[in-house]
PDB file of N, CA and C in Angstrom:
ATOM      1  N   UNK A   1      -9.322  41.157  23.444  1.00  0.00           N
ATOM      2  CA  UNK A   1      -8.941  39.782  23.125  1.00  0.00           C
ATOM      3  C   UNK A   1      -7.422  39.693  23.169  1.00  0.00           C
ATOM      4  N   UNK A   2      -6.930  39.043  24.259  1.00  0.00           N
ATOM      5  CA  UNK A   2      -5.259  38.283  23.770  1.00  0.00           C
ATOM      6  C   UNK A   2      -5.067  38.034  22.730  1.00  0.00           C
ATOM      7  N   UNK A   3      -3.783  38.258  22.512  1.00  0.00           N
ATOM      8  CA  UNK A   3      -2.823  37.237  21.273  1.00  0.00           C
ATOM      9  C   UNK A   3      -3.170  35.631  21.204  1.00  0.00           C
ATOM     10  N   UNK A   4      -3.382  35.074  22.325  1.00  0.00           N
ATOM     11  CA  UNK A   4      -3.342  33.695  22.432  1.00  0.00           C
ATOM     12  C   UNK A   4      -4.533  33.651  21.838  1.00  0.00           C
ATOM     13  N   UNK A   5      -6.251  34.318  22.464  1.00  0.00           N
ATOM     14  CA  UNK A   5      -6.764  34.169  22.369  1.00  0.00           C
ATOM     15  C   UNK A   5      -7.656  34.321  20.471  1.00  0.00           C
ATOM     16  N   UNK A   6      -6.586  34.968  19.950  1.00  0.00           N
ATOM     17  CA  UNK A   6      -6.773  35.613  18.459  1.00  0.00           C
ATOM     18  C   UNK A   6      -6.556  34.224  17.650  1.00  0.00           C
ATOM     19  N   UNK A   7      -5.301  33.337  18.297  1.00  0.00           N
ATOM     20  CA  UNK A   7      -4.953  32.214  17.399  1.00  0.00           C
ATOM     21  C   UNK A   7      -5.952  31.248  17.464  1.00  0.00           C
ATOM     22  N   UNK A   8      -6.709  31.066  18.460  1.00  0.00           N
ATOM     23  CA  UNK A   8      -7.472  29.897  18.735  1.00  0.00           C
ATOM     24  C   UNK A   8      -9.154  30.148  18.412  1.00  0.00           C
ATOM     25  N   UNK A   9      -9.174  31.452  17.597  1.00  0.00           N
ATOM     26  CA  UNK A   9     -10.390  32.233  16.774  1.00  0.00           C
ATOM     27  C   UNK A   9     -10.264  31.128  15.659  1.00  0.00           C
ATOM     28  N   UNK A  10     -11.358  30.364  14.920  1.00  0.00           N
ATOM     29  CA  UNK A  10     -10.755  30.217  13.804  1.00  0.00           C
ATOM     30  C   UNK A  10     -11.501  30.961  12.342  1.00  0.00           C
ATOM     31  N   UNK A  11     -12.952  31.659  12.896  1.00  0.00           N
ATOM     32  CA  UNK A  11     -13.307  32.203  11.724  1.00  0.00           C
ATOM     33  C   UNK A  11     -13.866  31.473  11.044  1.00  0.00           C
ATOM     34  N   UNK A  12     -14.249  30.137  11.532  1.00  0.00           N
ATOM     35  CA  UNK A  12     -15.339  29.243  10.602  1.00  0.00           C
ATOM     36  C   UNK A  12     -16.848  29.258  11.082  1.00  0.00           C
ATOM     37  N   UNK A  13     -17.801  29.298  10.403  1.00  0.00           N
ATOM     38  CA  UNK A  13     -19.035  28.853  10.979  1.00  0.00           C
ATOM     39  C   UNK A  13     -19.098  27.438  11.657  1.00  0.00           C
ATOM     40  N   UNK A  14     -20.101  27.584  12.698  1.00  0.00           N
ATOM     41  CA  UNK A  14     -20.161  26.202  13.494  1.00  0.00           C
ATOM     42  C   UNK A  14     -21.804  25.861  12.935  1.00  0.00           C
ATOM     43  N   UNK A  15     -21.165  24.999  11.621  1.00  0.00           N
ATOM     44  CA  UNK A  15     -21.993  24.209  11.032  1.00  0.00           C
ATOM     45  C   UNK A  15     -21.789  22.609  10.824  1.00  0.00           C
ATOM     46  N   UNK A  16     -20.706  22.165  11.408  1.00  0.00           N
ATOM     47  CA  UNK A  16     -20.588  20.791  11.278  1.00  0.00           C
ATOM     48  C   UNK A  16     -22.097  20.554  12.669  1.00  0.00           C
ATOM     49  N   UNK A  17     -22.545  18.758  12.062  1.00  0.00           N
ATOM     50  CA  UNK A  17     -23.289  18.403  12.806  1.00  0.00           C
ATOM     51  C   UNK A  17     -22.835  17.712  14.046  1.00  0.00           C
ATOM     52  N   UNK A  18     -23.764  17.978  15.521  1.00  0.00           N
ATOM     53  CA  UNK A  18     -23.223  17.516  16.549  1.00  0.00           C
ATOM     54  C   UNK A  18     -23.469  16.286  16.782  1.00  0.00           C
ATOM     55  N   UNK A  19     -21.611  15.671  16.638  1.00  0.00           N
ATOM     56  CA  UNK A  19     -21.469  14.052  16.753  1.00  0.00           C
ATOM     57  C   UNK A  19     -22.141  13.790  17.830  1.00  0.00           C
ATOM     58  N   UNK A  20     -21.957  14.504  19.000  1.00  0.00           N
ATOM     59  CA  UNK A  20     -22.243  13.439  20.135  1.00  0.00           C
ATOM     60  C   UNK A  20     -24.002  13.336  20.287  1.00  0.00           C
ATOM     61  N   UNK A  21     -24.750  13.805  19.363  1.00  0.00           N
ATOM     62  CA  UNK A  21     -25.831  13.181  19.081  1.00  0.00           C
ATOM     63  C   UNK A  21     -26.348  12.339  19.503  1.00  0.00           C
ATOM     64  N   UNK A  22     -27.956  11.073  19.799  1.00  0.00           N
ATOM     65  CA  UNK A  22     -27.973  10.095  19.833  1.00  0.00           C
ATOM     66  C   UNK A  22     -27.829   9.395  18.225  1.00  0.00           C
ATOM     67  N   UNK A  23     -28.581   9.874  17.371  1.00  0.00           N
ATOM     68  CA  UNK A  23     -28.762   9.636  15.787  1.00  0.00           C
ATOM     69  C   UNK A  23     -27.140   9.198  15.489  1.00  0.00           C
ATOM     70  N   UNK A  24     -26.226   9.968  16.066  1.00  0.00           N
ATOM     71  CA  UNK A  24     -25.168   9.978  15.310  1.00  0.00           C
ATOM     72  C   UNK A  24     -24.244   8.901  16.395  1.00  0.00           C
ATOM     73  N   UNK A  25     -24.419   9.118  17.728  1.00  0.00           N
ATOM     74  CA  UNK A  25     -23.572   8.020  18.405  1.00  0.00           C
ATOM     75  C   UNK A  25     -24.453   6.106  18.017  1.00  0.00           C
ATOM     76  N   UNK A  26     -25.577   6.228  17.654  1.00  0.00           N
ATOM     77  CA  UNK A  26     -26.113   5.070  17.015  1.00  0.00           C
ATOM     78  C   UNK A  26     -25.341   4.835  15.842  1.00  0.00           C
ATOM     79  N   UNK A  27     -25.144   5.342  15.102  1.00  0.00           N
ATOM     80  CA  UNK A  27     -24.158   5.185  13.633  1.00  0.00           C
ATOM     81  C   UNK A  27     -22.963   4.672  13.893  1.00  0.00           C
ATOM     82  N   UNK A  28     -22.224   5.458  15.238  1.00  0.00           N
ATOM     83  CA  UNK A  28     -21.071   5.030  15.274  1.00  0.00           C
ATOM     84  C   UNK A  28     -20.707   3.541  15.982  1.00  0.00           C
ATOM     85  N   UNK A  29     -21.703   3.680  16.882  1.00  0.00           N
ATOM     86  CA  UNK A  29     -21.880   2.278  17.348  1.00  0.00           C
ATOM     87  C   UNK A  29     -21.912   0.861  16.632  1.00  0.00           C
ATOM     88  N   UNK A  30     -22.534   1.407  15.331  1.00  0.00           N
ATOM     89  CA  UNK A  30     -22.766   0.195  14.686  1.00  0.00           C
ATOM     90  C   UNK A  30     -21.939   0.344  13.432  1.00  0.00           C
ATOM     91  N   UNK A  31     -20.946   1.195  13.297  1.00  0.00           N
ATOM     92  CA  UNK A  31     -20.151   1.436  12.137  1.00  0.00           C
ATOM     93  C   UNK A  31     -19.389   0.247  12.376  1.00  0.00           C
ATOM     94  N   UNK A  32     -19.056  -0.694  10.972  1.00  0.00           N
ATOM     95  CA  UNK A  32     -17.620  -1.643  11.346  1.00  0.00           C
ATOM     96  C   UNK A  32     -16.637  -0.912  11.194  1.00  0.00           C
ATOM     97  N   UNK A  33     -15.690  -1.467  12.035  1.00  0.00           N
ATOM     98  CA  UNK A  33     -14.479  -0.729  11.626  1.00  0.00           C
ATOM     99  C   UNK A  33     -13.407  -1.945  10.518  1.00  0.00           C
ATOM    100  N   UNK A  34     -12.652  -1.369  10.147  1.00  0.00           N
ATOM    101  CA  UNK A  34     -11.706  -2.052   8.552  1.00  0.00           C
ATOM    102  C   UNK A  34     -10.649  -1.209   8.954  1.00  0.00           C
ATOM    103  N   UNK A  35      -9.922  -1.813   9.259  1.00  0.00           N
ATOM    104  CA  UNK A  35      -8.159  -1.314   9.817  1.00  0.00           C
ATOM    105  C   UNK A  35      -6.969  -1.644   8.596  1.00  0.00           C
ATOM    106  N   UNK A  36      -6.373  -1.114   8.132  1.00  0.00           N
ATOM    107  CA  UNK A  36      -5.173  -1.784   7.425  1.00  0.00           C
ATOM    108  C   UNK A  36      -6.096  -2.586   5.781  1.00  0.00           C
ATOM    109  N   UNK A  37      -4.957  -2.960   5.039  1.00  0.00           N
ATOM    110  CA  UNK A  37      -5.293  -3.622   3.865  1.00  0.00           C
ATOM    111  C   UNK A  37      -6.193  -4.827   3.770  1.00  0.00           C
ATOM    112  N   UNK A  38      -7.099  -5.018   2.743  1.00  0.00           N
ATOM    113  CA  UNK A  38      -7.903  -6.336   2.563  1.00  0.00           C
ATOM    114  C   UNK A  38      -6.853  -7.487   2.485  1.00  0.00           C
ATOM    115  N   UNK A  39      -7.144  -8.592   3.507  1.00  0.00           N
ATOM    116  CA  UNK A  39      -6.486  -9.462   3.306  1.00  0.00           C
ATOM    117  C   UNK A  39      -6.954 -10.392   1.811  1.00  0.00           C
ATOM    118  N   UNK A  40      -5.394 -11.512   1.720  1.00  0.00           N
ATOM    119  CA  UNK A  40      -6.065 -11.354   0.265  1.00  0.00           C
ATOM    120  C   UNK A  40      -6.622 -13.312   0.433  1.00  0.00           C
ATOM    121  N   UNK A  41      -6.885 -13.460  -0.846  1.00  0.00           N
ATOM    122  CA  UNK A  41      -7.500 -14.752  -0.768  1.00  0.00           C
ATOM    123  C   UNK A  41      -6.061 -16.007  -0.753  1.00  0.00           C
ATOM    124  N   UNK A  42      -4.929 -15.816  -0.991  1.00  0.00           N
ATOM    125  CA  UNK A  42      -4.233 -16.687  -0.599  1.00  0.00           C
ATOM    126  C   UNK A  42      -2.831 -15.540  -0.382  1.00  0.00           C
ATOM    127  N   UNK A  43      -2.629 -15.988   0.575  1.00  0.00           N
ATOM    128  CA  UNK A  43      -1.083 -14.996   1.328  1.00  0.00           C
ATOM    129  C   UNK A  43      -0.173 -15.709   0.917  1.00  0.00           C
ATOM    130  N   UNK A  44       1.289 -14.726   1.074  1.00  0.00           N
ATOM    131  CA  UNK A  44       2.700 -15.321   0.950  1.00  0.00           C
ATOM    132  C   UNK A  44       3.177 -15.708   2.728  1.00  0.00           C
ATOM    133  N   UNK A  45       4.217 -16.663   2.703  1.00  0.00           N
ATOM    134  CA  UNK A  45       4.575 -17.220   3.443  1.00  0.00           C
ATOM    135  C   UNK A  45       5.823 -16.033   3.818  1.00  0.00           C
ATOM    136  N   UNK A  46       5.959 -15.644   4.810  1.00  0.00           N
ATOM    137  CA  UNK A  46       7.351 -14.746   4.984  1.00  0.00           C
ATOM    138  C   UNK A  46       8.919 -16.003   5.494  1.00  0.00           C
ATOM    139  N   UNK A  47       9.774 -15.609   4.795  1.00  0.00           N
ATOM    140  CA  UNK A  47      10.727 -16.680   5.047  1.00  0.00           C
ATOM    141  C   UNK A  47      11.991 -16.100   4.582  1.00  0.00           C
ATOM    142  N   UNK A  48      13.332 -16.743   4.808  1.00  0.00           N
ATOM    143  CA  UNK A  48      14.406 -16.010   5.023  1.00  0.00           C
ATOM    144  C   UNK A  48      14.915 -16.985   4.169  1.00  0.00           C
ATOM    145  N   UNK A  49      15.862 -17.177   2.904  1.00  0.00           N
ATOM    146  CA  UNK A  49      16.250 -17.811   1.794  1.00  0.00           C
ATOM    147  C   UNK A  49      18.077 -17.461   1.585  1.00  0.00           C
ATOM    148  N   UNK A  50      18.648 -18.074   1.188  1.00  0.00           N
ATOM    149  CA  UNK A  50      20.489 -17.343   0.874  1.00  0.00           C
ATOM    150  C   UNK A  50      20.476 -18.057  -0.531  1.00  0.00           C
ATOM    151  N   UNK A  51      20.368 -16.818  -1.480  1.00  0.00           N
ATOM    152  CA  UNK A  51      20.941 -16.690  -2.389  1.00  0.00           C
ATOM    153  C   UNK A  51      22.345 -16.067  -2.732  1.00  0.00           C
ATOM    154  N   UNK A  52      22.926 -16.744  -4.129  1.00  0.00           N
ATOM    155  CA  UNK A  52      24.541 -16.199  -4.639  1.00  0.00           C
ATOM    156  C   UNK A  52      23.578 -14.747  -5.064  1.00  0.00           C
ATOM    157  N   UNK A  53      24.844 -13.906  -4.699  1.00  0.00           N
ATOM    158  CA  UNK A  53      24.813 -12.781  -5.071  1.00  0.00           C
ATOM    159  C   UNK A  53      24.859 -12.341  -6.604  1.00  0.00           C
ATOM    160  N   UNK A  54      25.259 -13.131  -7.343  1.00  0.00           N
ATOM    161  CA  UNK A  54      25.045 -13.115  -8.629  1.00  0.00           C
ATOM    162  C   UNK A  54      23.449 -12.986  -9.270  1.00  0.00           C
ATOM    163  N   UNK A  55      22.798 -14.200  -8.356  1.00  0.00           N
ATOM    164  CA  UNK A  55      21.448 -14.347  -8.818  1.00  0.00           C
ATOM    165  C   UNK A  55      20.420 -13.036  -8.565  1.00  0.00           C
ATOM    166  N   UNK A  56      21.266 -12.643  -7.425  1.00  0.00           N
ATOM    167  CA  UNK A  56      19.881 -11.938  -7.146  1.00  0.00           C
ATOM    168  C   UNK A  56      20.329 -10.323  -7.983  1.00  0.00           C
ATOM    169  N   UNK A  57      21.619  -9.847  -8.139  1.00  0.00           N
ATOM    170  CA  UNK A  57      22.085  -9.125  -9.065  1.00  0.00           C
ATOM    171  C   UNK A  57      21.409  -9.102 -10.146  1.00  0.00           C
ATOM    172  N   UNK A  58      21.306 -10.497 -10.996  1.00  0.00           N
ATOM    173  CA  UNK A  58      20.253 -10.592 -11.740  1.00  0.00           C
ATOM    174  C   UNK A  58      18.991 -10.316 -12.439  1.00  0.00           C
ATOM    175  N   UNK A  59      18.609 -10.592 -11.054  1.00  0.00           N
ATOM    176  CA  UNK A  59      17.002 -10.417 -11.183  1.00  0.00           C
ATOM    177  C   UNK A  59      16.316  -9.170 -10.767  1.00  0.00           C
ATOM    178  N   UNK A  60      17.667  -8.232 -10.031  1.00  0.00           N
ATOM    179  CA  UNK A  60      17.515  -7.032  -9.643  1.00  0.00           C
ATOM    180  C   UNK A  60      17.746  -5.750 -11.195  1.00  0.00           C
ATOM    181  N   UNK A  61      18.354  -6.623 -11.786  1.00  0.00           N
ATOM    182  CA  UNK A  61      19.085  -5.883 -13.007  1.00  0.00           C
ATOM    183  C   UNK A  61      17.801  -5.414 -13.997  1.00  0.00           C
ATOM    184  N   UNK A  62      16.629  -6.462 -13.935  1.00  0.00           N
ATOM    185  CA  UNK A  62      15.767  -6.158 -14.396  1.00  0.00           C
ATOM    186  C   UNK A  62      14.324  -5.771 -13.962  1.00  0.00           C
ATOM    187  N   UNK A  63      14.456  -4.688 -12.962  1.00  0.00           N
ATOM    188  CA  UNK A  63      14.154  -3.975 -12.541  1.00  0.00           C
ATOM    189  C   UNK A  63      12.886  -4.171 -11.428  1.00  0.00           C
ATOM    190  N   UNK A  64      12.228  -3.112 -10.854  1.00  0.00           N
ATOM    191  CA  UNK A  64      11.489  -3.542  -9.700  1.00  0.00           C
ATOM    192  C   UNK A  64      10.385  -4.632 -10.131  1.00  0.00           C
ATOM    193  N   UNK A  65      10.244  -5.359  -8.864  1.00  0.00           N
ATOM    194  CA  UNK A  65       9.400  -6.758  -8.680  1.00  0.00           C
ATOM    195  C   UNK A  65      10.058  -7.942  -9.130  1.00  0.00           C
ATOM    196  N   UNK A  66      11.117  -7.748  -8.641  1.00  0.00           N
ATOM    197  CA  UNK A  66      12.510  -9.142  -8.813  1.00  0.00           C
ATOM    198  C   UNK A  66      12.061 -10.071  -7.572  1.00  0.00           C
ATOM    199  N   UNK A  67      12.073  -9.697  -6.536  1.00  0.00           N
ATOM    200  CA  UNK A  67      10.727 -10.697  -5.614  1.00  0.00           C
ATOM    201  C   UNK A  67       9.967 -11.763  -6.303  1.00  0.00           C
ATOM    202  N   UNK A  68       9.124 -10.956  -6.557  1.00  0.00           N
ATOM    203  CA  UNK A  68       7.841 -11.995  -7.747  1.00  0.00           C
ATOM    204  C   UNK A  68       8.637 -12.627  -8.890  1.00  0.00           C
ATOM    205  N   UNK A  69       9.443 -12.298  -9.487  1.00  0.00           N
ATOM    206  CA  UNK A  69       9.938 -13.080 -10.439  1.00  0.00           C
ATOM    207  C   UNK A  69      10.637 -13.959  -9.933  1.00  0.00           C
ATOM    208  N   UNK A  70      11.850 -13.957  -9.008  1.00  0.00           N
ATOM    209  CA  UNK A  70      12.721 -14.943  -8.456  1.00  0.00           C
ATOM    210  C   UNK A  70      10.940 -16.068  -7.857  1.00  0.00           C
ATOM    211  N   UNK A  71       9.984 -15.535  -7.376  1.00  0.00           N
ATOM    212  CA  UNK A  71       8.716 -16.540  -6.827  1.00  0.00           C
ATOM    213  C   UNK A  71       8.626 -17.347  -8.178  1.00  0.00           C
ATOM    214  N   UNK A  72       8.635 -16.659  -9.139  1.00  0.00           N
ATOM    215  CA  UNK A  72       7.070 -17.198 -10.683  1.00  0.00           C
ATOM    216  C   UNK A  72       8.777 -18.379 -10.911  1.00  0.00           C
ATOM    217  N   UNK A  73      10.302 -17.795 -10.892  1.00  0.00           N
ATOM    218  CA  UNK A  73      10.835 -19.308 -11.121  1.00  0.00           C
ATOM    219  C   UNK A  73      11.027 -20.210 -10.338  1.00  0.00           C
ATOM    220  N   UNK A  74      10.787 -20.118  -8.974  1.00  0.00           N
ATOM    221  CA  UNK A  74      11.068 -21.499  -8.453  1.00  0.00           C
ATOM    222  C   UNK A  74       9.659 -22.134  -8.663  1.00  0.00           C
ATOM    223  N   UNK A  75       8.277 -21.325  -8.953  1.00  0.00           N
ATOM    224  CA  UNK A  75       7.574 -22.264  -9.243  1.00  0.00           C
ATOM    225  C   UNK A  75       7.423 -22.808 -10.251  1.00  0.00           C
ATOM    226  N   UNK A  76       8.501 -22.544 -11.157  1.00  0.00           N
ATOM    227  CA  UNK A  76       8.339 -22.741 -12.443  1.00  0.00           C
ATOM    228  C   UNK A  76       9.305 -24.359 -12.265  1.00  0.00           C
ATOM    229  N   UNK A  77      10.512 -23.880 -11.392  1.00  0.00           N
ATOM    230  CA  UNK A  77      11.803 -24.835 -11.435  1.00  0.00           C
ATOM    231  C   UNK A  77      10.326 -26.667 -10.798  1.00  0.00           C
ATOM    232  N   UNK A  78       9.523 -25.814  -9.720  1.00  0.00           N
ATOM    233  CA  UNK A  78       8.827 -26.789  -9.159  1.00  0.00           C
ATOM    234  C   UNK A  78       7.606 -27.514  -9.676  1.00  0.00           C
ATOM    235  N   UNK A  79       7.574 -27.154 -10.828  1.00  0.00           N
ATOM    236  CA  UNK A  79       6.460 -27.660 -11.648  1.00  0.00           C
ATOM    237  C   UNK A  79       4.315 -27.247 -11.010  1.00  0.00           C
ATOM    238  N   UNK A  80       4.815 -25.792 -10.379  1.00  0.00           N
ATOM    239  CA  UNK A  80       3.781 -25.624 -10.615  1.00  0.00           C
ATOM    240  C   UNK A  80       2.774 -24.471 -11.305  1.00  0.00           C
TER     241      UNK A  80
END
């Protein structure tokens, strides 16, 4: 046996089951697929805003999720 051939030994039993199956390519066929995060029931709008640097100093001062808080007051400033 080569060197090469020693690395590509791996010493496991070949007990996984064979995907390419029909039983098992039926499964996959009909598996849904779910990519990325659940969208949620109402989204944020992405948007670009200029605030004084003071404010956002601010709201940064008190610590992470200054985002959501600068959100909860303008809806607050907006009455909703």
């Amino acid at each position: 046996m080569s060197e090469n051939e020693k690395h590509t030994q791996t010493g496991f039993d070949d007990d996984a089951p064979d995907l390419s199956a029909p039983d098992w390519s039926d499964k996959f066929a009909s598996a849904t697929v779910q990519r990325g995060r659940p969208k949620a029931d109402v989204t944020k709008v992405s948007t670009t805003i200029r605030l004084d640097a003071d404010i956002i100093a601010a709201f940064k001062a008190e610590g992470s999720g200054w985002q959501s808080r600068i959100n909860d007051a303008l809806r607050k400033v907006a009455g909703l």
